[in-house]
N, C-alpha and C. Protein backbone atom coordinates (compact mmCIF):
# COMPACT_ATOMS: atom_id res chain seq x y z
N UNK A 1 -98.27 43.59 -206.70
CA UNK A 1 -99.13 42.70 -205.95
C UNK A 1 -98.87 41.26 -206.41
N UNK A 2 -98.28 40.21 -205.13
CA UNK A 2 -98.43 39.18 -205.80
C UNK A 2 -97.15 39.00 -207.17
N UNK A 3 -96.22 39.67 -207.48
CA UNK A 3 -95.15 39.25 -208.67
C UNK A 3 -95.43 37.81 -208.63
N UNK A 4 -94.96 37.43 -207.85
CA UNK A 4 -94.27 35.70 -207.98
C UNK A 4 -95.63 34.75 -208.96
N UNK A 5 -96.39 35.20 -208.31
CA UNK A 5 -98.24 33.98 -208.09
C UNK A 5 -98.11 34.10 -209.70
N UNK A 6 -98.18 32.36 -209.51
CA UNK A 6 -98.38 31.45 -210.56
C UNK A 6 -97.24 31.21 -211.68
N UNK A 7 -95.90 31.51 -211.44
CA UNK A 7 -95.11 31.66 -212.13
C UNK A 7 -93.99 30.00 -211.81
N UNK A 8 -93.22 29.84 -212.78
CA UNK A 8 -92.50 28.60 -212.36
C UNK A 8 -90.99 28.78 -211.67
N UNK A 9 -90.74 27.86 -210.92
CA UNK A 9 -89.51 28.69 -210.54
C UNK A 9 -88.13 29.44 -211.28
N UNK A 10 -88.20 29.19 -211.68
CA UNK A 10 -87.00 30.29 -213.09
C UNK A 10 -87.92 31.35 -213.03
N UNK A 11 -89.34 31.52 -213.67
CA UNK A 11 -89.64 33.12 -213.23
C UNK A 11 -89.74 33.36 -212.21
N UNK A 12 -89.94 32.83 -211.10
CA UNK A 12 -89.63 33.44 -209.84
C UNK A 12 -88.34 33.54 -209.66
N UNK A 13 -87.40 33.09 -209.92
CA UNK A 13 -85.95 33.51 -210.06
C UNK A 13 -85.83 34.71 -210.50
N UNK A 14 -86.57 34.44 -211.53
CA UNK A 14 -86.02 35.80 -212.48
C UNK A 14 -87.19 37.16 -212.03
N UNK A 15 -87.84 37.45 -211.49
CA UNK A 15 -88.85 38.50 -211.13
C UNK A 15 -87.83 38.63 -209.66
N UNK A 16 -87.45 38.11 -208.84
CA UNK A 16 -86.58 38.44 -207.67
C UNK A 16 -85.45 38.85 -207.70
N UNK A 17 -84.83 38.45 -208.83
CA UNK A 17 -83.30 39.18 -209.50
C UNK A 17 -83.72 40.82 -210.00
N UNK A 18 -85.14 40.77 -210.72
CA UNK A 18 -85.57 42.24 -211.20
C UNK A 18 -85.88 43.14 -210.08
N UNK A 19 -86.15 42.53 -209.20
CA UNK A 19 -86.85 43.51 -208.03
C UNK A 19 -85.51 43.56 -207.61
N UNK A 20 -84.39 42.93 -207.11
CA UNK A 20 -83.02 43.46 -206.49
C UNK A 20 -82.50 44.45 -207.16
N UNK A 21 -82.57 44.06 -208.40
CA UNK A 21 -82.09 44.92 -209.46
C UNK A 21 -82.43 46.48 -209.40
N UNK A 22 -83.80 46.80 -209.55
CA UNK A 22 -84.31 47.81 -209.19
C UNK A 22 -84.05 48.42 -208.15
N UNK A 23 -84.04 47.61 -207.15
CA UNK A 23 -83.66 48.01 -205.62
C UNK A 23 -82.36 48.84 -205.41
N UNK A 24 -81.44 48.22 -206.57
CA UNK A 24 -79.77 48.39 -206.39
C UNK A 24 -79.75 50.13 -206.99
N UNK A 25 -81.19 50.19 -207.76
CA UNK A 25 -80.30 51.54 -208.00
C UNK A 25 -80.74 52.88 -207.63
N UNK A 26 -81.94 52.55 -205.85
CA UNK A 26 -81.99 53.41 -205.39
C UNK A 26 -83.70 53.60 -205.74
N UNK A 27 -84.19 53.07 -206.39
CA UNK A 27 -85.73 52.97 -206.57
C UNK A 27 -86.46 52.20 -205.14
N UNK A 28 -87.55 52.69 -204.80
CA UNK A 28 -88.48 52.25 -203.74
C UNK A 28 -89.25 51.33 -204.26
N UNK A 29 -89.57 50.16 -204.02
CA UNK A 29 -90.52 49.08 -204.77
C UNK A 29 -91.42 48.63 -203.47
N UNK A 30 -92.82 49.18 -203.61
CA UNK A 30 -93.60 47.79 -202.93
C UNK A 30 -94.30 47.18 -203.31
N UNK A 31 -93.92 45.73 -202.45
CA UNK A 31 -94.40 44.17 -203.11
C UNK A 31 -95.53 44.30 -201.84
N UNK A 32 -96.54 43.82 -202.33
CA UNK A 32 -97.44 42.81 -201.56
C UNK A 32 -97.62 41.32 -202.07
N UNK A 33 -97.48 40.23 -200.74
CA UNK A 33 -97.37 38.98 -201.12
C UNK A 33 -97.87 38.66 -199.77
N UNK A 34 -98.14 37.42 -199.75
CA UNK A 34 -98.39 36.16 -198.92
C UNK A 34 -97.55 35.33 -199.09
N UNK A 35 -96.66 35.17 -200.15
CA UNK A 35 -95.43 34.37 -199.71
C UNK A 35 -94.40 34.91 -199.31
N UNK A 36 -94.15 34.94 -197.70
CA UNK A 36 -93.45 35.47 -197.07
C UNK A 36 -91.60 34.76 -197.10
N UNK A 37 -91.68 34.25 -197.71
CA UNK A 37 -90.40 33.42 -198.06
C UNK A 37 -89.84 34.21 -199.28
N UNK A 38 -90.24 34.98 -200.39
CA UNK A 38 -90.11 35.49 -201.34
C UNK A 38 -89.77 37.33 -200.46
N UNK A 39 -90.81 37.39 -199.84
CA UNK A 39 -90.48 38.83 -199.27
C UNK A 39 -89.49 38.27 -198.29
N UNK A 40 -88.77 37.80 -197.53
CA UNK A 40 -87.78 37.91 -196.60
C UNK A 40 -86.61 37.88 -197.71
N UNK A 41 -86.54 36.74 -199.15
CA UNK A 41 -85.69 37.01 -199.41
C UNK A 41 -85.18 38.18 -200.51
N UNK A 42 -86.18 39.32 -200.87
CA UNK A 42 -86.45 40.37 -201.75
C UNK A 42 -86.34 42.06 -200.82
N UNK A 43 -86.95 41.73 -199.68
CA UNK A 43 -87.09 43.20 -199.36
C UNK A 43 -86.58 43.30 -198.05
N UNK A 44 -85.84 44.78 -197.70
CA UNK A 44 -84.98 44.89 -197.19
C UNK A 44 -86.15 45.61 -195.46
N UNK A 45 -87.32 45.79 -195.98
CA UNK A 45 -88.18 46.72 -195.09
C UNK A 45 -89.66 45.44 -195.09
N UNK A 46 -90.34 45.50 -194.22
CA UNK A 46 -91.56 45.27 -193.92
C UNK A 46 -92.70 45.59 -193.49
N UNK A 47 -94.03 45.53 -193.28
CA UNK A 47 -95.09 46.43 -193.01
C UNK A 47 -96.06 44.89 -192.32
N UNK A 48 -96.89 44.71 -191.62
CA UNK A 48 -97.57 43.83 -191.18
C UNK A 48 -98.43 44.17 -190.93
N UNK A 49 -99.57 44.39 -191.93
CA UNK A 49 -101.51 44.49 -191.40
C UNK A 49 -102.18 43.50 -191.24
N UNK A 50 -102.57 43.88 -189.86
CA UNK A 50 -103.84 42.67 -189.76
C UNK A 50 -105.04 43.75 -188.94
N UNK A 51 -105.68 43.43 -190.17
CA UNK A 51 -107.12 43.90 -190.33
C UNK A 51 -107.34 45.29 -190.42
N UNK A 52 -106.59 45.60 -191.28
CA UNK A 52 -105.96 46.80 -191.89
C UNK A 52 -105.59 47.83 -190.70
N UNK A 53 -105.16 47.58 -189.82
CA UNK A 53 -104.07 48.37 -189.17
C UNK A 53 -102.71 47.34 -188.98
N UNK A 54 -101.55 48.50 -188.72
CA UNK A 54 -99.95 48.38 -188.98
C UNK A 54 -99.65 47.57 -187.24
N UNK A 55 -99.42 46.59 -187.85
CA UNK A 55 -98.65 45.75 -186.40
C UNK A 55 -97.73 46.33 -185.91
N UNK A 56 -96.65 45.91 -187.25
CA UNK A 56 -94.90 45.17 -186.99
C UNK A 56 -94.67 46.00 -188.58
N UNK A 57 -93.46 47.03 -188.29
CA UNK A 57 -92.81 46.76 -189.45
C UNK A 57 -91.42 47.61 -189.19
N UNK A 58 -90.52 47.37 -190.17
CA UNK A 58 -88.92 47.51 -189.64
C UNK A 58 -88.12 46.68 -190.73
N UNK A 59 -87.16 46.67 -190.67
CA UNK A 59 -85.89 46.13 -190.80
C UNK A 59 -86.67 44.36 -191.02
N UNK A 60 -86.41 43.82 -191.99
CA UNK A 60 -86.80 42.42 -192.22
C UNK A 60 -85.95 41.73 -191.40
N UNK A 61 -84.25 41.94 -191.29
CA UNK A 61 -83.73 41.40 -190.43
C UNK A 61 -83.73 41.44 -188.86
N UNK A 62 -84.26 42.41 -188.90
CA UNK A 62 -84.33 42.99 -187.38
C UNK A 62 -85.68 42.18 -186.68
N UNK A 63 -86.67 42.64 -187.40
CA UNK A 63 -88.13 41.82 -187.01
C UNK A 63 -88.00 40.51 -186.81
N UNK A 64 -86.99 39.76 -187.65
CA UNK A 64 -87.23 38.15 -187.18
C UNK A 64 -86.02 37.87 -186.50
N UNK A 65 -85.59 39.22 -186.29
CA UNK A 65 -84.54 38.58 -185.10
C UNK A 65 -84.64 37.86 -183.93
N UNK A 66 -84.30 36.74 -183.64
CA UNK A 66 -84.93 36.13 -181.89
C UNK A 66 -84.03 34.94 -181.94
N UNK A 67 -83.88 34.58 -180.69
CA UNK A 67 -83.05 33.29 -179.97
C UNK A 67 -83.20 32.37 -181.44
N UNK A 68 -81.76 31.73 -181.84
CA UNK A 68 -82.12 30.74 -182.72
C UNK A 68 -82.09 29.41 -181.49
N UNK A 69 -82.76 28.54 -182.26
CA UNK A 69 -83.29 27.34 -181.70
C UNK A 69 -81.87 26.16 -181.59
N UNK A 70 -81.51 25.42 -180.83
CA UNK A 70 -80.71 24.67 -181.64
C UNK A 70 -80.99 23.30 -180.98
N UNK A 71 -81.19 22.52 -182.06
CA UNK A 71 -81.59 21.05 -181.69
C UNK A 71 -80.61 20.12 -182.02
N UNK A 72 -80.61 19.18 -180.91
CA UNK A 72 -79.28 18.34 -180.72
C UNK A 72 -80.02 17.38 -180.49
N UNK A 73 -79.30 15.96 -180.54
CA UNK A 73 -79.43 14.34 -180.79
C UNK A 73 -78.50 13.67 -179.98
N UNK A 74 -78.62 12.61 -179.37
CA UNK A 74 -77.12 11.91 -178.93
C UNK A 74 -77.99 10.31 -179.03
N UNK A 75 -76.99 8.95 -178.89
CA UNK A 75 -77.39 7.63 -178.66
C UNK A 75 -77.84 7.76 -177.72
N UNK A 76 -77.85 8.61 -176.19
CA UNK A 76 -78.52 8.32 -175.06
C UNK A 76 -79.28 9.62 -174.80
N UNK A 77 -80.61 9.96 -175.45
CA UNK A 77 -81.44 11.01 -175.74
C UNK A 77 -82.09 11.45 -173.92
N UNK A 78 -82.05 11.00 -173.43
CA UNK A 78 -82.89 10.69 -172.14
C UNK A 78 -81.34 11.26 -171.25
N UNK A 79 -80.66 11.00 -171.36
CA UNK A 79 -79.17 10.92 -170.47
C UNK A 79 -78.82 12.67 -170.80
N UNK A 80 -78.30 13.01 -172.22
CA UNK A 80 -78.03 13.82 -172.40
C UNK A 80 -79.01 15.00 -172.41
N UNK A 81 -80.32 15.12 -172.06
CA UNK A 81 -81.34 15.77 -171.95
C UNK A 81 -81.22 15.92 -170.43
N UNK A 82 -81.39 15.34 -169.41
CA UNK A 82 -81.10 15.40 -168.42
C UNK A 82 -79.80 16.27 -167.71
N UNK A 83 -78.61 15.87 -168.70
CA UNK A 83 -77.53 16.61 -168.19
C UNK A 83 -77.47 17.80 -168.71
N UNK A 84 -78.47 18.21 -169.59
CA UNK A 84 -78.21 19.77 -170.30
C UNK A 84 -79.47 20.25 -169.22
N UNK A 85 -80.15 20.05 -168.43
CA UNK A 85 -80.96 20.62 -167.61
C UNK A 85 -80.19 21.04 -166.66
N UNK A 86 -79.47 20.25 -166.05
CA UNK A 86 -78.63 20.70 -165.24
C UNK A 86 -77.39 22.04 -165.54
N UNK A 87 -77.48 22.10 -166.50
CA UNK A 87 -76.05 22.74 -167.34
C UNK A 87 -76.21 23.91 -166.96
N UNK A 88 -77.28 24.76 -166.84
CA UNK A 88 -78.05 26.02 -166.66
C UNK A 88 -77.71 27.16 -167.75
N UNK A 89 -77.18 26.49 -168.90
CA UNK A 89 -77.13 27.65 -170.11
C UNK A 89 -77.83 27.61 -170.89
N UNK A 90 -78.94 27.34 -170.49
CA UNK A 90 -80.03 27.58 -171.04
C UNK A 90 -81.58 28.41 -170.61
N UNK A 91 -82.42 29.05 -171.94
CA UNK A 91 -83.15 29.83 -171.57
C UNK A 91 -84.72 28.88 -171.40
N UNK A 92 -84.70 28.50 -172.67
CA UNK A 92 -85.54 27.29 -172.28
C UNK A 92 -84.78 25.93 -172.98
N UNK A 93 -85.25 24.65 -172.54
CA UNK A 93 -85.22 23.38 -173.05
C UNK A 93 -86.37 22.74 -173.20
N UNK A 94 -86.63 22.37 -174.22
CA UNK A 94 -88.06 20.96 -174.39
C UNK A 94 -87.27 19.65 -175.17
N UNK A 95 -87.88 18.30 -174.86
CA UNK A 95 -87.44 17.21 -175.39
C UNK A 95 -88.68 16.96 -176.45
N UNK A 96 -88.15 16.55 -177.58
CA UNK A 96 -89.68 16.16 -178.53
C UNK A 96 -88.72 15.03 -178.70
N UNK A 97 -89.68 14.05 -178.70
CA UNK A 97 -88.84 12.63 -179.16
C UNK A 97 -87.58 12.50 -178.66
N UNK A 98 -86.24 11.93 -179.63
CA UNK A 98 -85.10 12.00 -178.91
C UNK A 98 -84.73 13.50 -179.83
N UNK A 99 -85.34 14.20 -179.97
CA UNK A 99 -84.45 15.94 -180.26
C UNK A 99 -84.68 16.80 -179.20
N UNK A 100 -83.98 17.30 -178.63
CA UNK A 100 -83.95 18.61 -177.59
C UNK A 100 -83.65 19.43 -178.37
N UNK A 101 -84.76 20.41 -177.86
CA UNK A 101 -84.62 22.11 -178.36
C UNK A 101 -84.30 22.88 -177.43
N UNK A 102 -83.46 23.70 -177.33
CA UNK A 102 -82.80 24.61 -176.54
C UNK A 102 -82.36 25.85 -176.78
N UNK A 103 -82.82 26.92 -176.43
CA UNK A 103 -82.56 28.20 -176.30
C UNK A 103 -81.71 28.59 -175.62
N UNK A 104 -80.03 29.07 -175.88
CA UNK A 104 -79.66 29.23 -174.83
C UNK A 104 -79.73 30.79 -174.56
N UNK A 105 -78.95 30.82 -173.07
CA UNK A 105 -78.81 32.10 -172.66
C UNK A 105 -78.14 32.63 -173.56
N UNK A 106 -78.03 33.94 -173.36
CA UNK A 106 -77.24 35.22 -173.98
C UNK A 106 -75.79 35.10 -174.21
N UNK A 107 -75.31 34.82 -173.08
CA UNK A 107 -73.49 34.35 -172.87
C UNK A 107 -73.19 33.12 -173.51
N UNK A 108 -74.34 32.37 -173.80
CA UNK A 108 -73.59 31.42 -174.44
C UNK A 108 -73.73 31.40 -175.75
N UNK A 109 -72.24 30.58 -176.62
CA UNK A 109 -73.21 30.57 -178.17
C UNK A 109 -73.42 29.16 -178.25
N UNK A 110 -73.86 28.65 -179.54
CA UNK A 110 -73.80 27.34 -179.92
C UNK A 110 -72.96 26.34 -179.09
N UNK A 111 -71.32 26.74 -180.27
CA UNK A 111 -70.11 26.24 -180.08
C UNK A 111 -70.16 25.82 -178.72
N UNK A 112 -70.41 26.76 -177.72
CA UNK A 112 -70.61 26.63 -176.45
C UNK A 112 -70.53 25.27 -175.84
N UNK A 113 -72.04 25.22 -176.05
CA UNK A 113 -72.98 24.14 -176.12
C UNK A 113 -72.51 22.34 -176.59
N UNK A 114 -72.09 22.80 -177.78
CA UNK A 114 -71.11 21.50 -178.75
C UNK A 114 -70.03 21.13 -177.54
N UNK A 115 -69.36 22.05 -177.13
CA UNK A 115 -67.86 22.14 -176.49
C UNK A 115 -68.69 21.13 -175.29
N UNK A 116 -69.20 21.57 -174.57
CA UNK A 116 -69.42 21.40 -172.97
C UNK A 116 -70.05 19.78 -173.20
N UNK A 117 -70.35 19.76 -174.41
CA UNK A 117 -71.47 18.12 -174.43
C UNK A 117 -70.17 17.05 -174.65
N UNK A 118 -69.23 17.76 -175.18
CA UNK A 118 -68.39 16.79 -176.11
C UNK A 118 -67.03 16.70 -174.57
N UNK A 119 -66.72 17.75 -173.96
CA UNK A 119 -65.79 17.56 -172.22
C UNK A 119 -66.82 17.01 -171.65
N UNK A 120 -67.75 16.13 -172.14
CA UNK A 120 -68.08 15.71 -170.93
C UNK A 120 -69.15 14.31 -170.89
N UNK A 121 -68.60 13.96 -172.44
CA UNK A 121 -68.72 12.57 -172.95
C UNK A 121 -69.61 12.62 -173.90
N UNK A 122 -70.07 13.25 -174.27
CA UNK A 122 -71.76 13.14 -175.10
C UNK A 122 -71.07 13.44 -176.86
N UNK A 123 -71.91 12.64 -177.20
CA UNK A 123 -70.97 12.87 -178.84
C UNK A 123 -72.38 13.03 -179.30
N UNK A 124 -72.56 14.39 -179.99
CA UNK A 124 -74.15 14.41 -180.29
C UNK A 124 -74.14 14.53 -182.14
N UNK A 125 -75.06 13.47 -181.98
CA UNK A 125 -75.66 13.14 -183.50
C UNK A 125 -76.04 13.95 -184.46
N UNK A 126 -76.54 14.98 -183.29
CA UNK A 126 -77.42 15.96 -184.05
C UNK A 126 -76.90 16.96 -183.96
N UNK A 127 -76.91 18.45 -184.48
CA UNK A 127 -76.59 19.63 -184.07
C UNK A 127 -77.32 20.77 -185.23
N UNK A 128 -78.35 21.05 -184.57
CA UNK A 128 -79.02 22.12 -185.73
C UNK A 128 -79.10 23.55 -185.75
N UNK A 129 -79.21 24.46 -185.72
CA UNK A 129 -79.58 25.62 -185.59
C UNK A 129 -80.92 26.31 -186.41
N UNK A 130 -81.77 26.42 -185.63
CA UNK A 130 -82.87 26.96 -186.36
C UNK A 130 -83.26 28.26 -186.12
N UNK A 131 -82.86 28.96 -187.59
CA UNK A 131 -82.98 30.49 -187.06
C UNK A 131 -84.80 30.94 -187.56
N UNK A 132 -84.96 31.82 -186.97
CA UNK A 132 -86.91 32.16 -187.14
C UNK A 132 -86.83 32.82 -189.11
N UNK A 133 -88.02 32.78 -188.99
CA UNK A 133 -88.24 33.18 -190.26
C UNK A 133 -89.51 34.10 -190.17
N UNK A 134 -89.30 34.85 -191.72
CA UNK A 134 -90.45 35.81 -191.98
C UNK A 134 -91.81 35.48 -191.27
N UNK A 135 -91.91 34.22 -192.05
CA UNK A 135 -93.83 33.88 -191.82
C UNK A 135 -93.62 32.94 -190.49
N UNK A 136 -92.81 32.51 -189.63
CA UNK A 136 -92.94 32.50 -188.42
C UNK A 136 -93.12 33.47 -187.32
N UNK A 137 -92.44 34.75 -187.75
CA UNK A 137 -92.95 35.84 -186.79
C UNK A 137 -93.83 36.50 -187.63
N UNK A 138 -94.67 36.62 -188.41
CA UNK A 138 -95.50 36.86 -189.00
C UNK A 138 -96.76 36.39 -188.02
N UNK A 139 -96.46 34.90 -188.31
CA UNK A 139 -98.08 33.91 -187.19
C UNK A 139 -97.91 34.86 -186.28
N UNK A 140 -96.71 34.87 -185.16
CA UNK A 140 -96.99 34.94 -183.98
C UNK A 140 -97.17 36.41 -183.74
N UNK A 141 -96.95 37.24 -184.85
CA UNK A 141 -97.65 38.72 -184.66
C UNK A 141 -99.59 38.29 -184.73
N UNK A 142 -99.52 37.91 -185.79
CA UNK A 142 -101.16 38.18 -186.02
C UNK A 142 -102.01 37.43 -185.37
N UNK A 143 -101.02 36.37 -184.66
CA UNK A 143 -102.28 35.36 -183.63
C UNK A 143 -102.20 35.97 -182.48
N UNK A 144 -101.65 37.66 -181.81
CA UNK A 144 -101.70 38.44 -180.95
C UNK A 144 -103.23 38.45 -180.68
């Protein structure tokens, strides 16, 4: 319950090296935590109660699997936002400020994306990829 809580980071280093450790040689370990950053990067399985019944649980990689995000920048934020609407490889798009977030479709990847901005004048500033995390699909299980 809780390993990590209240420890400095070297023992949290070192209590996450012990739990792999353990892990490696075929032993079952369960952690309960609230720092879900520690369990995505420790355990290979997950369980999700809210309000003591079982949501979500599976494969840690599998569960936060989903569209990564990828946010792009250019000098003409308004221009190049516009022409990626049109582009239609995308699942969704939103503009926050001058960053566009974009989901694309299935067929496309990133690179894609980079390629088509850059044939077609746009030299973008930005280029991020934001993949989901534990305690992001965590919220959006329990605010069900």
């Amino acid at each position: 319950d809780e390993p990590a809580n209240g420890l400095d980071p070297e023992g949290i280093a070192d209590v996450r090296n012990i739990i792999i450790d353990e892990a490696k040689t075929g032993k079952t370990i369960i952690l309960a935590s609230h720092i879900l950053d520690e369990v995505e990067k420790v355990c290979s399985h997950v369980a999700i109660l809210k309000n003591g019944n079982l949501v979500a649980n599976g494969l840690v990689k599998d569960l936060i699997k989903s569209d990564d995000i990828i946010i792009v920048s250019s000098e003409n934020p308004d221009e190049i936002y516009n022409f990626l609407l049109r582009s239609g490889m995308y699942k969704n798009i939103d503009k926050k400020g001058d960053d566009i977030y974009i989901t694309l479709n299935s067929e496309y990847k990133p690179r894609d994306l980079n390629e088509y901005a850059f044939k077609n004048g746009f030299i973008l500033s930005k280029f991020e990829i934001k993949k989901s995390t534990l305690e992001e699909k965590f919220l959006e299980i329990v605010k069900k």
